[in-house]
Protein backbone atom coordinates (compact mmCIF):
# COMPACT_ATOMS: atom_id res chain seq x y z
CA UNK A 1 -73.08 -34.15 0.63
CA UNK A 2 -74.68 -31.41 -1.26
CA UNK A 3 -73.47 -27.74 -0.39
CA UNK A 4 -76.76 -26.32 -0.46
CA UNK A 5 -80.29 -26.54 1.41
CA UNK A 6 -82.78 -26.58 -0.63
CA UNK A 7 -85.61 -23.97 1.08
CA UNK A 8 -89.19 -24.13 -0.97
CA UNK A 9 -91.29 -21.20 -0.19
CA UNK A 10 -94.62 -21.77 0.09
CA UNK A 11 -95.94 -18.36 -1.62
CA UNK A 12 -93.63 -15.74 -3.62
CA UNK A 13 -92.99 -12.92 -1.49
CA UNK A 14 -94.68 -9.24 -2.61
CA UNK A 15 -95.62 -5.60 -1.77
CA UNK A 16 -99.48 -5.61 -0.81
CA UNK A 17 -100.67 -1.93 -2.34
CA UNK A 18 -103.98 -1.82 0.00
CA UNK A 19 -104.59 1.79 1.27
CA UNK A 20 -102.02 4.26 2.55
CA UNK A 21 -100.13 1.48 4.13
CA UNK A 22 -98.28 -0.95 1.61
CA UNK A 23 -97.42 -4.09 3.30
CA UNK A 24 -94.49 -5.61 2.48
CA UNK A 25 -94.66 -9.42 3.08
CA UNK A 26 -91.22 -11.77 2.58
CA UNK A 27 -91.90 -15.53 3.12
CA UNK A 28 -89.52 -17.20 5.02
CA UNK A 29 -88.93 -20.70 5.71
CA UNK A 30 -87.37 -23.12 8.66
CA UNK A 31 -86.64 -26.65 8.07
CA UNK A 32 -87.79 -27.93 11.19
CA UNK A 33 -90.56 -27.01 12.99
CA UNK A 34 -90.70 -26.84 16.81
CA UNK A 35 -94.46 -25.70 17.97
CA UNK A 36 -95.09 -23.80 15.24
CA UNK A 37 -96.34 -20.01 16.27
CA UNK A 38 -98.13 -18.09 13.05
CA UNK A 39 -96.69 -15.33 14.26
CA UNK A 40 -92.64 -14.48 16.24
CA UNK A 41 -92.68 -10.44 16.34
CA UNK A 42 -95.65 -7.24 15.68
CA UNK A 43 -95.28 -4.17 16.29
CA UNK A 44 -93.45 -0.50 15.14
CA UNK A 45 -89.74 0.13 15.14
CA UNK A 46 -88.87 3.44 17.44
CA UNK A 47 -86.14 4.12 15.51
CA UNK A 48 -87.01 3.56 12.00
CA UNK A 49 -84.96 5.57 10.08
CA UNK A 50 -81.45 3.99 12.28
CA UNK A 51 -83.18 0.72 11.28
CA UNK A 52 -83.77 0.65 7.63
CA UNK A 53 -80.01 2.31 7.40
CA UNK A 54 -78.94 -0.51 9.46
CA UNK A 55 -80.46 -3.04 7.41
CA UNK A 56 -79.01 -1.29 4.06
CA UNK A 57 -75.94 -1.53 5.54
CA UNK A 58 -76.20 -5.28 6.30
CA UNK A 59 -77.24 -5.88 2.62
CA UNK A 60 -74.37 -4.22 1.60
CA UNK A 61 -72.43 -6.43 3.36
CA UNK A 62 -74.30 -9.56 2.32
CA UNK A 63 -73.63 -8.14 -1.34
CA UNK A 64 -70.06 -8.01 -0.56
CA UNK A 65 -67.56 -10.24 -2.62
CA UNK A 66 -63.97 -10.24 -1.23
CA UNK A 67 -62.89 -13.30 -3.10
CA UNK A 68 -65.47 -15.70 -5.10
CA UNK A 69 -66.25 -15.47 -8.22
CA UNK A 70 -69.65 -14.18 -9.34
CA UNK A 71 -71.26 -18.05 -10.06
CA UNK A 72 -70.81 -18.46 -6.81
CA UNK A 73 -71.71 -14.98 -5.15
CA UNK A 74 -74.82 -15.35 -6.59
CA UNK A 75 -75.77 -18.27 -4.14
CA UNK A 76 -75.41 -16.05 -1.14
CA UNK A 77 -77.84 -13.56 -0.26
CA UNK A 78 -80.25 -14.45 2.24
CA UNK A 79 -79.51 -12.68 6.01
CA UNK A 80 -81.64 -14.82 8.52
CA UNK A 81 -83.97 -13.17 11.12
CA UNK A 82 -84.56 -14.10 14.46
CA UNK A 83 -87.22 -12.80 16.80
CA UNK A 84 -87.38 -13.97 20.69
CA UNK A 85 -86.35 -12.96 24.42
CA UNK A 86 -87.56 -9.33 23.55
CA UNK A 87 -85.05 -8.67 20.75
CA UNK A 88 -85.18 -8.91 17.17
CA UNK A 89 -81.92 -9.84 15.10
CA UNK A 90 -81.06 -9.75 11.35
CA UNK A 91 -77.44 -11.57 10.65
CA UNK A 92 -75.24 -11.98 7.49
CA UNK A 93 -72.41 -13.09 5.42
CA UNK A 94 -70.63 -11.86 2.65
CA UNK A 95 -70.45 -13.51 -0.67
CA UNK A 96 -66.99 -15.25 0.03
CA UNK A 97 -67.78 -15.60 4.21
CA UNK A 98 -65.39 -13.77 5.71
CA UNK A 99 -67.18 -10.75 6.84
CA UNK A 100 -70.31 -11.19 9.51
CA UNK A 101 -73.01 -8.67 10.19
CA UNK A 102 -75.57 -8.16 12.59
CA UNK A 103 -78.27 -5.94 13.19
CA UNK A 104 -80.02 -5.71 17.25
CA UNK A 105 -82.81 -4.29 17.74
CA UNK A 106 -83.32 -4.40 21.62
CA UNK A 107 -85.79 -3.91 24.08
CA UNK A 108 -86.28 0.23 23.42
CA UNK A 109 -85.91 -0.15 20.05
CA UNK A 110 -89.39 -1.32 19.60
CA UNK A 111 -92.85 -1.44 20.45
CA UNK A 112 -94.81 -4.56 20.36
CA UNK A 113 -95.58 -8.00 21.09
CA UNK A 114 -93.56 -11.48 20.94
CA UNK A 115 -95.94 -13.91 20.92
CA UNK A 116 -93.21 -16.72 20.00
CA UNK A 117 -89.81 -17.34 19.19
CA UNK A 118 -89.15 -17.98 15.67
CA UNK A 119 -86.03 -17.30 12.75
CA UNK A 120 -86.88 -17.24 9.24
CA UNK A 121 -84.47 -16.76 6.16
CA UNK A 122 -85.83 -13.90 4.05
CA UNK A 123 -84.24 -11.99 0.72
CA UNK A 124 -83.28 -8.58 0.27
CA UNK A 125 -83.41 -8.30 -3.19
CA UNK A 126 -82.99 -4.82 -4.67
CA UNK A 127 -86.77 -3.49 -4.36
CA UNK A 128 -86.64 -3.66 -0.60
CA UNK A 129 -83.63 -2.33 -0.11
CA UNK A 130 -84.98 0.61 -2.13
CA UNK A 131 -88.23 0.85 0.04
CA UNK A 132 -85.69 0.79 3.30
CA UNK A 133 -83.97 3.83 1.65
CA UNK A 134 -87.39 5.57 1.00
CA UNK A 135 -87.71 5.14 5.13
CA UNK A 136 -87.45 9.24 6.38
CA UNK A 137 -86.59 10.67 9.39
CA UNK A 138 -89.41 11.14 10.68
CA UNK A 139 -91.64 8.17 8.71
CA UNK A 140 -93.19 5.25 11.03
CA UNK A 141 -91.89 1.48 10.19
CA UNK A 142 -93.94 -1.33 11.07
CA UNK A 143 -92.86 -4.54 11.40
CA UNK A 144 -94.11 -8.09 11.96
CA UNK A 145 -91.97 -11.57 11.96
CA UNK A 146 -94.22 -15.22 11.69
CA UNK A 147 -93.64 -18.41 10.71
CA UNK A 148 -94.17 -17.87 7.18
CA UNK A 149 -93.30 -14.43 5.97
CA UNK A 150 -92.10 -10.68 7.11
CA UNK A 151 -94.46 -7.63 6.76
CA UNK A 152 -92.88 -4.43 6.60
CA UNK A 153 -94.99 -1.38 6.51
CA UNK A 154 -94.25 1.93 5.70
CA UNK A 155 -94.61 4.44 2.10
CA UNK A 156 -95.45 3.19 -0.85
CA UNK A 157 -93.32 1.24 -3.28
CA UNK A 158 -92.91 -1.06 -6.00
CA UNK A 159 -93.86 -4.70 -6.45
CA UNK A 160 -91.68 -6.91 -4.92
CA UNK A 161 -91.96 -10.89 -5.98
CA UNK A 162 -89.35 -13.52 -4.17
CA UNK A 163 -89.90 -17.17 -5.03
CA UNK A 164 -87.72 -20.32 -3.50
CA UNK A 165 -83.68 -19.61 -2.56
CA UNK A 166 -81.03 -22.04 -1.50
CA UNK A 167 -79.47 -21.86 1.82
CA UNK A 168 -75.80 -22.41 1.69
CA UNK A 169 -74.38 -24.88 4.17
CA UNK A 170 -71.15 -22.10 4.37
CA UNK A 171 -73.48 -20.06 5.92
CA UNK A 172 -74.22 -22.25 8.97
CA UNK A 173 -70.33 -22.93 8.92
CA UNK A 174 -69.62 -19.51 9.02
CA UNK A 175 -72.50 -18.99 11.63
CA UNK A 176 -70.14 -21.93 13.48
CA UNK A 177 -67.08 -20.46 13.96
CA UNK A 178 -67.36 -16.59 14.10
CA UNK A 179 -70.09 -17.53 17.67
CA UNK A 180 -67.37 -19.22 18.92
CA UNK A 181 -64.51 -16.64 18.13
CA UNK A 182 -67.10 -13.90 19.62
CA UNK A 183 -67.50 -16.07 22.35
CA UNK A 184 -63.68 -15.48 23.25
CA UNK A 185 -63.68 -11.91 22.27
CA UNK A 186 -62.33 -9.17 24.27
CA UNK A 187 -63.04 -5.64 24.03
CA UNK A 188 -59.81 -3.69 23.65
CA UNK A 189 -61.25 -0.29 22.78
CA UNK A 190 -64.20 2.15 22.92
CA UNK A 191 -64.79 5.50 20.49
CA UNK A 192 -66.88 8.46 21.06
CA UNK A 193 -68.63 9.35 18.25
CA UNK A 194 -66.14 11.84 17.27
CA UNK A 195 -63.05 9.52 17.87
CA UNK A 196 -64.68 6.87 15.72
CA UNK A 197 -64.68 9.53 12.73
CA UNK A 198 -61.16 10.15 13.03
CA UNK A 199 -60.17 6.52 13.51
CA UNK A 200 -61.66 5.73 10.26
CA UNK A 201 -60.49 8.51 8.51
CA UNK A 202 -57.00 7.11 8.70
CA UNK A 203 -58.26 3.73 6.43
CA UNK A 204 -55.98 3.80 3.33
CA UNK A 205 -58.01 3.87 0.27
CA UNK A 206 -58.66 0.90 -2.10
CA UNK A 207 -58.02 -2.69 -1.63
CA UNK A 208 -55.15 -3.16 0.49
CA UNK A 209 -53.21 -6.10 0.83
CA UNK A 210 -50.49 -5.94 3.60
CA UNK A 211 -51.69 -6.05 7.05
CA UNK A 212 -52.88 -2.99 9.03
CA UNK A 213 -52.69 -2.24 12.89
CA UNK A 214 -55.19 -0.74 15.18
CA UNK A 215 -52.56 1.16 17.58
CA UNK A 216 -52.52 3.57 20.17
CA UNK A 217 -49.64 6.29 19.72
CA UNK A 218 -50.06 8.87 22.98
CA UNK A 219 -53.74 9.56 22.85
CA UNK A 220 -54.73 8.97 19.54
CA UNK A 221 -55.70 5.52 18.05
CA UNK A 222 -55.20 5.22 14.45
CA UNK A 223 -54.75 2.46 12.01
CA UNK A 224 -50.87 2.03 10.96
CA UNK A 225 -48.77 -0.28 8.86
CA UNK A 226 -46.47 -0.68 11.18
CA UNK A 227 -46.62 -3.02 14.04
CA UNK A 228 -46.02 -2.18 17.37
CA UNK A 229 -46.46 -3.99 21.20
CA UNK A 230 -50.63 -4.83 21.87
CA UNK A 231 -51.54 -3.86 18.62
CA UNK A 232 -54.57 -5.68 17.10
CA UNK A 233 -53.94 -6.87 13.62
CA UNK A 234 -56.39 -6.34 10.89
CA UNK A 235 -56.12 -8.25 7.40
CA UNK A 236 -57.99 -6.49 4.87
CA UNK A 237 -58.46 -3.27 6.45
CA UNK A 238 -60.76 -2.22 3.08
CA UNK A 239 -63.60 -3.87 4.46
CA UNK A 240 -64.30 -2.00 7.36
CA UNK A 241 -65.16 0.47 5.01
CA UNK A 242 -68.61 -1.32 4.60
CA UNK A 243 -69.29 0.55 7.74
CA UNK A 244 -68.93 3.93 6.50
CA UNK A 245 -72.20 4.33 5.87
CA UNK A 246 -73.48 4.29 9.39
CA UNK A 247 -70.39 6.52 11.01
CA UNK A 248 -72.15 9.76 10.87
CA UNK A 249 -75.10 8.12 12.89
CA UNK A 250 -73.27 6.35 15.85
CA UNK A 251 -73.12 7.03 19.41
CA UNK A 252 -70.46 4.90 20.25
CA UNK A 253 -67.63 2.14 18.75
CA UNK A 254 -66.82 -0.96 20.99
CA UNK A 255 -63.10 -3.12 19.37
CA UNK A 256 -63.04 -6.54 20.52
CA UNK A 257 -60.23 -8.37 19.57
CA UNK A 258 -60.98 -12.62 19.26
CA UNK A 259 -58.76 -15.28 20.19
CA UNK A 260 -54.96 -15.37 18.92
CA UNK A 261 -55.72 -12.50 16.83
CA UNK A 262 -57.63 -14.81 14.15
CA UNK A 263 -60.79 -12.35 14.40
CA UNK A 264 -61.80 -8.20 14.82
CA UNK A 265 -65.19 -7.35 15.48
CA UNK A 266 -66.75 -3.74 15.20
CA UNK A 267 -69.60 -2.92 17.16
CA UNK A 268 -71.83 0.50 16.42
CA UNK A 269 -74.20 1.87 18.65
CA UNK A 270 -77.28 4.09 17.76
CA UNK A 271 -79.73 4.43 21.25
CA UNK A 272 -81.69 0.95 21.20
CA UNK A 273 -80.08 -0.49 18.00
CA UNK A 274 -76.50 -2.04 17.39
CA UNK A 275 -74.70 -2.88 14.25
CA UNK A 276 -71.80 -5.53 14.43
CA UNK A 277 -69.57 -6.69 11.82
CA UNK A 278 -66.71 -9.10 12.17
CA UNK A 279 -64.14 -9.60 10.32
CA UNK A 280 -61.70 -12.79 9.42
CA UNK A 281 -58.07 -12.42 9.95
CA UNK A 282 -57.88 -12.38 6.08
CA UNK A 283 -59.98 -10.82 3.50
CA UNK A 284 -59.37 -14.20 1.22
CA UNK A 285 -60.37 -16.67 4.46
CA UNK A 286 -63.88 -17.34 4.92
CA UNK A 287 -65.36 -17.62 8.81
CA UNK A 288 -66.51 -21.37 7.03
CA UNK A 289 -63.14 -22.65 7.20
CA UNK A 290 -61.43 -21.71 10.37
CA UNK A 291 -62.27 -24.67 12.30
CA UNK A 292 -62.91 -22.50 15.65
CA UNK A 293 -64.99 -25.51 16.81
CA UNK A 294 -63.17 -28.78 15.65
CA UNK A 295 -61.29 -29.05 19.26
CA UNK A 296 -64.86 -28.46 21.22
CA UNK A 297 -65.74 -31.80 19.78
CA UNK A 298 -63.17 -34.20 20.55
CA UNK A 299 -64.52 -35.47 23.61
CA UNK A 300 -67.73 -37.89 23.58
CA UNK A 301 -70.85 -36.34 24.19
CA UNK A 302 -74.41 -38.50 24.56
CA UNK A 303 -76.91 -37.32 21.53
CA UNK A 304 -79.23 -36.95 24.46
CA UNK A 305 -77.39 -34.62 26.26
CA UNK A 306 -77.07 -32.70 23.00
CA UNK A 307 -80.70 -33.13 22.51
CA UNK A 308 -81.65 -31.99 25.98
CA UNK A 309 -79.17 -28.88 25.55
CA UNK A 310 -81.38 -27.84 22.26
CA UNK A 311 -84.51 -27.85 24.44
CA UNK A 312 -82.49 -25.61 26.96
CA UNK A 313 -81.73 -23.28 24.44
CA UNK A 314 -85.08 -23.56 22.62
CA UNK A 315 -86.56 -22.58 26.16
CA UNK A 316 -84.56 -20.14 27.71
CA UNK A 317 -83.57 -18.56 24.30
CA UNK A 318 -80.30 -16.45 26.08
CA UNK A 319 -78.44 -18.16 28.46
CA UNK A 320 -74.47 -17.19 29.66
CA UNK A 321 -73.08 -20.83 29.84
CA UNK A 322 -71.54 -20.42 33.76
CA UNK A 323 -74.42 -19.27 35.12
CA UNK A 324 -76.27 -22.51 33.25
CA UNK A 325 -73.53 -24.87 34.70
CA UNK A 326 -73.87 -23.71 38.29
CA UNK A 327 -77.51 -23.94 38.16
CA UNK A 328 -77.96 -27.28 36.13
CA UNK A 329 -74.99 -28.47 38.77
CA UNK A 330 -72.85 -29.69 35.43
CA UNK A 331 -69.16 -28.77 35.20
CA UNK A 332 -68.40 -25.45 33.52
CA UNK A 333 -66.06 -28.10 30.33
CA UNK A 334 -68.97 -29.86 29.93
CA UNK A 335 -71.38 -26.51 29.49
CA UNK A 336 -68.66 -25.29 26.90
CA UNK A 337 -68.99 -28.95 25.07
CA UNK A 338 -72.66 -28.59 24.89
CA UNK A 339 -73.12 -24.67 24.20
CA UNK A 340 -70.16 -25.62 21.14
CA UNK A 341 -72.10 -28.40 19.63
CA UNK A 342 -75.24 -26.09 19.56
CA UNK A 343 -73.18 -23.67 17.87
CA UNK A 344 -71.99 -25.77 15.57
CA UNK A 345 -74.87 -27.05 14.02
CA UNK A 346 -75.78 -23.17 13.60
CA UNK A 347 -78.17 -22.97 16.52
CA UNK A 348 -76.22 -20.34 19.19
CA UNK A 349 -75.22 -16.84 18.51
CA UNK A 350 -73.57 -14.38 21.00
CA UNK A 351 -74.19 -10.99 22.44
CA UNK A 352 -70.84 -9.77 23.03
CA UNK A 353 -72.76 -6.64 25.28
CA UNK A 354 -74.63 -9.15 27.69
CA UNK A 355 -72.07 -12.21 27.38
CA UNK A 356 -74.93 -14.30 26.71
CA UNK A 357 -75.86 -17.01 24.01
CA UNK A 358 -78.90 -17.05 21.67
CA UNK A 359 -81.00 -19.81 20.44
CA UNK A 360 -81.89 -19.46 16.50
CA UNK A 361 -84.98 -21.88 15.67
CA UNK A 362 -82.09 -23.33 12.54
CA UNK A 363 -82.51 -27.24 11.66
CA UNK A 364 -81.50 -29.24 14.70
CA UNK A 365 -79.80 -32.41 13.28
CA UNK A 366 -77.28 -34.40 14.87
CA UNK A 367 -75.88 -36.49 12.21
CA UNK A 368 -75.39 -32.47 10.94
CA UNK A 369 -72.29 -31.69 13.20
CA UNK A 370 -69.75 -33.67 11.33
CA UNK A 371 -71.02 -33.08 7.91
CA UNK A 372 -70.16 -29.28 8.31
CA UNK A 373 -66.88 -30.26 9.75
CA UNK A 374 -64.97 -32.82 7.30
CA UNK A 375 -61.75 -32.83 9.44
CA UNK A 376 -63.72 -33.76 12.32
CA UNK A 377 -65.62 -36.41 9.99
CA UNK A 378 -61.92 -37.52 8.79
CA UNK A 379 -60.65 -38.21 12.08
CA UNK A 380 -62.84 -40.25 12.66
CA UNK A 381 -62.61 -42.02 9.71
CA UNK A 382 -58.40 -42.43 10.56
CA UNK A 383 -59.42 -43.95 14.61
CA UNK A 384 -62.22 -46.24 12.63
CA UNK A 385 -59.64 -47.57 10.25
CA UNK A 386 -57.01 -48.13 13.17
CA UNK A 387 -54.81 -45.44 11.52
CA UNK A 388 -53.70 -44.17 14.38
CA UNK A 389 -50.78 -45.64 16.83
CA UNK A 390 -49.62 -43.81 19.90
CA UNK A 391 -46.40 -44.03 20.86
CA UNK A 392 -45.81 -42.18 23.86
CA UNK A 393 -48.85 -41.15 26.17
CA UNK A 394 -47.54 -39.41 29.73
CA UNK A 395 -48.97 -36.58 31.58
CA UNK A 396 -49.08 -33.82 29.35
CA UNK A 397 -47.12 -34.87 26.37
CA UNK A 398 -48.58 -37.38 23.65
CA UNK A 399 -46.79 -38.90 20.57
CA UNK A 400 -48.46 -40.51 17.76
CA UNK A 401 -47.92 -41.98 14.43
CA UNK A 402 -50.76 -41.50 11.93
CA UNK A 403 -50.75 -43.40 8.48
CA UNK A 404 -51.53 -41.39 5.41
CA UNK A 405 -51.79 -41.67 1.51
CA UNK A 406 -48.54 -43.28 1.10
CA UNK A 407 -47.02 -41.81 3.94
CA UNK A 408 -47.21 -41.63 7.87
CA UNK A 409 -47.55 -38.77 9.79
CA UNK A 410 -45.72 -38.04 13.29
CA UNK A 411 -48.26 -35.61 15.91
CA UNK A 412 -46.41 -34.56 18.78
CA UNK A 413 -48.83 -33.26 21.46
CA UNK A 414 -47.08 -31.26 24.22
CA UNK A 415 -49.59 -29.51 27.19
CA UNK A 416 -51.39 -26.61 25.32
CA UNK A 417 -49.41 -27.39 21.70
CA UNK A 418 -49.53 -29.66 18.74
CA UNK A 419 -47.90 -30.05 15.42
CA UNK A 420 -48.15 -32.63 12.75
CA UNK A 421 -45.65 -33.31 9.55
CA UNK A 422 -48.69 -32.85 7.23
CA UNK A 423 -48.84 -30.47 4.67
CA UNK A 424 -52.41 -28.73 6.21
CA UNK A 425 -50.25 -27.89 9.54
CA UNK A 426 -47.22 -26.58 8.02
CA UNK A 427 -49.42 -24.25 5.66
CA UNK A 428 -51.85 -22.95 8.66
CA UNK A 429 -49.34 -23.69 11.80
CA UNK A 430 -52.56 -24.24 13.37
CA UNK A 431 -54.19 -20.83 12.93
CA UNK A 432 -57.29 -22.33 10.90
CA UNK A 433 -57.66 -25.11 13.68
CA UNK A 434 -56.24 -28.52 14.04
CA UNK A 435 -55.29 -30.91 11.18
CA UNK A 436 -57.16 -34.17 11.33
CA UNK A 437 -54.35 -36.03 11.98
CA UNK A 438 -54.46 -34.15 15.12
CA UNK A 439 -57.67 -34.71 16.27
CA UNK A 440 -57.86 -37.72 15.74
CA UNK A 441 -54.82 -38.28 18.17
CA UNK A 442 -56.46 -36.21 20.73
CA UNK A 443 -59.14 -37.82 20.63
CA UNK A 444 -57.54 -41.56 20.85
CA UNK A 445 -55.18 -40.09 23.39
CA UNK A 446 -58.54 -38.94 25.33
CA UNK A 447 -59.94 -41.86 25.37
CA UNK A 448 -57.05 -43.80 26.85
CA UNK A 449 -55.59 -41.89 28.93
């Protein structure tokens, strides 16, 4: 499978010169089409100024290169808006996928219409993000989302052409996992805007390798080297620095901590807009390849429930998955199976503030979920090919042999634990997710039992 999406822009994107009001217009594109609107979002940004820093920021991020090389940095650049349920959103990657921003602008932070609910993928090449930073205190922004391109009005600038871009498929990967991880976030702390100056004060400077501690020593947080009881660990503390930026502007810092310690996200608040970025437990792993969602999948889910769960989404555009269970009268495992598959084909995001998912109008395709998860894929590859034996199956513990390349594999599945003699498990001791030789017990074992 190719590691791109190819998406062809109808027109090149520019900066319309007509009047006192340039209009900036970035065409977007979706690969599938669901009642197509000409139009998602119009209106004026209340807090323009927050805004266009909060976007700058955000294409710093998406700028950012923690570990690929420049070949391949230069496929990444393209944060993906999405308009709907009175909010409009602006996400992105890094270059190498391990960091995840977000821009909110919620109800408040606007003033306008919604005539439909839309995403697009758009570019912020260097000339916008020089007419953001022309954006004043006290200058007006205008905004407007469709189908087909973003118009951003405010002072005059310079010409501004964008022509066809490839959408990574580590992007949707990476939109995969880090949902889920949010999903499971919990917020440990919360910084006045003073205390958040002094927190980040105490960030060593340049790149540092050795992990880094967010502790609390009598009243103070501070970041520390030194690890100590309900500490949250941070790997590559460096890049929180891509928030630095914004500090002077915030109201208000949220910490939330995400499951087994494998995630840290950073949430800013400034009146009716918030800025969150997420970070991977390391600054060389990419959110692509963490495998957050591999276990949601094991069990057998009908394509039409799947199906019926995008028109939900597509719908109700925020949903918190309990809620949905009690009033669709479905059990609250099989919500979690449902809302995962969404998420992993890229269509749910999550509002840590509300505890609610998102629909994004991404490609729905089915046959999508286990190309952008080859362990998945190669589990089932091992049950179709009768690889996989079990030898011991009681309540709670299951034992399995699984044959290899050239050599077999023993998976020992004990209540809320597995391990497997393969070399993936003894590198990642199951931090990046399960092995496939794992998964594709569980999911035998499932089936059987």
């Amino acid at each position: 499978m190719s590691d791109i999406i190819t998406y062809c822009y109808p027109v090149p994107s520019i900066l319309r010169n007509s009047g006192a009001s340039p209009q900036l217009q970035l065409e977007g594109y979706n690969e599938v089409t669901k009642t197509q609107a000409p139009e998602f979002f119009n209106g004026s940004l209340e807090q323009s100024y927050i805004t266009a820093r909060c976007l700058i920021t955000l294409s710093n991020v998406v700028k950012a290169n923690f570990t690929l090389t420049p070949a391949q940095a230069v496929q990444m650049k393209d944060p993906i808006v999405t308009a709907g349920a009175e909010k409009l959103r602006f996400e992105g990657f890094s270059n190498c996928a391990g960091v995840y921003a977000r821009v909110d602008i919620l109800p408040g932070g606007h003033k306008g219409l919604f005539p439909a609910s839309g995403t697009v993928n758009v570019d912020f090449n260097q000339p916008m993000i020089n007419a953001l930073g022309g954006v004043g205190r006290n200058d007006h922004l205008k905004l407007s989302v469709g189908a087909q391109e973003i118009n951003l009005q405010h002072s005059p600038g310079p010409g501004i052409t964008e022509r066809k871009v490839p959408l990574p498929v580590k992007w949707i990967k990476g939109l995969t996992t880090v949902q889920i991880f949010l999903s499971s976030s919990e917020c440990i702390h919360v910084f006045n805007k003073v205390q958040l100056r002094q927190l980040f004060q105490s960030i060593p400077a340049g790149t540092v390798k050795p992990d880094y501690y967010l502790v609390k020593q009598g009243s103070k947080v501070l970041f520390t080297p030194v690890k100590s009881a309900n500490a949250i660990c941070i790997g590559g503390i460096h890049r929180l620095k891509l928030l630095e930026p914004l500090l002077p502007l915030a109201d208000k810092l949220r910490v939330f901590a995400g499951p087994d310690g494998q995630s840290t996200t950073w949430q800013l608040y400034f009146g009716s807009v918030r800025f969150t970025l997420s970070l991977s437990r390391e600054a060389w792993r990419g959110f692509s390849g963490e495998g957050a969602v591999l276990e949601s999948l094991i069990a057998e889910v009908p394509d039409s429930l799947i199906s019926a769960m995008d028109k939900y989404g597509y719908v109700n555009l925020e949903f918190n998955a309990t809620l949905m269970a009690v009033k669709e009268q479905i059990s609250f495992e099989q919500a979690d199976q449902l809302t995962n598959r969404l998420a992993a084909m890229g269509l749910l995001g999550y509002d840590l503030d509300e505890n609610t998912w998102f629909y994004r109008r991404l490609p729905f395709k089915l046959s999508r979920i286990l190309s952008l998860n080859p362990r998945m894929k190669d589990a089932e590859q091992l049950l179709a090919d009768d690889k996989v034996v079990i030898v011991v199956n009681t309540a709670g513990k299951v034992e399995a042999r699984v044959v290899g390349s050239g050599v077999t594999h023993t998976v020992v599945v004990d209540k809320d634990t597995a391990r497997c003699t393969c070399t993936w498990y003894a590198k990642n001791q199951g931090q990046r997710g399960a092995c496939k030789h794992i998964l594709a017990v569980k999911k035998k074992a499932f089936e059987n039992f």
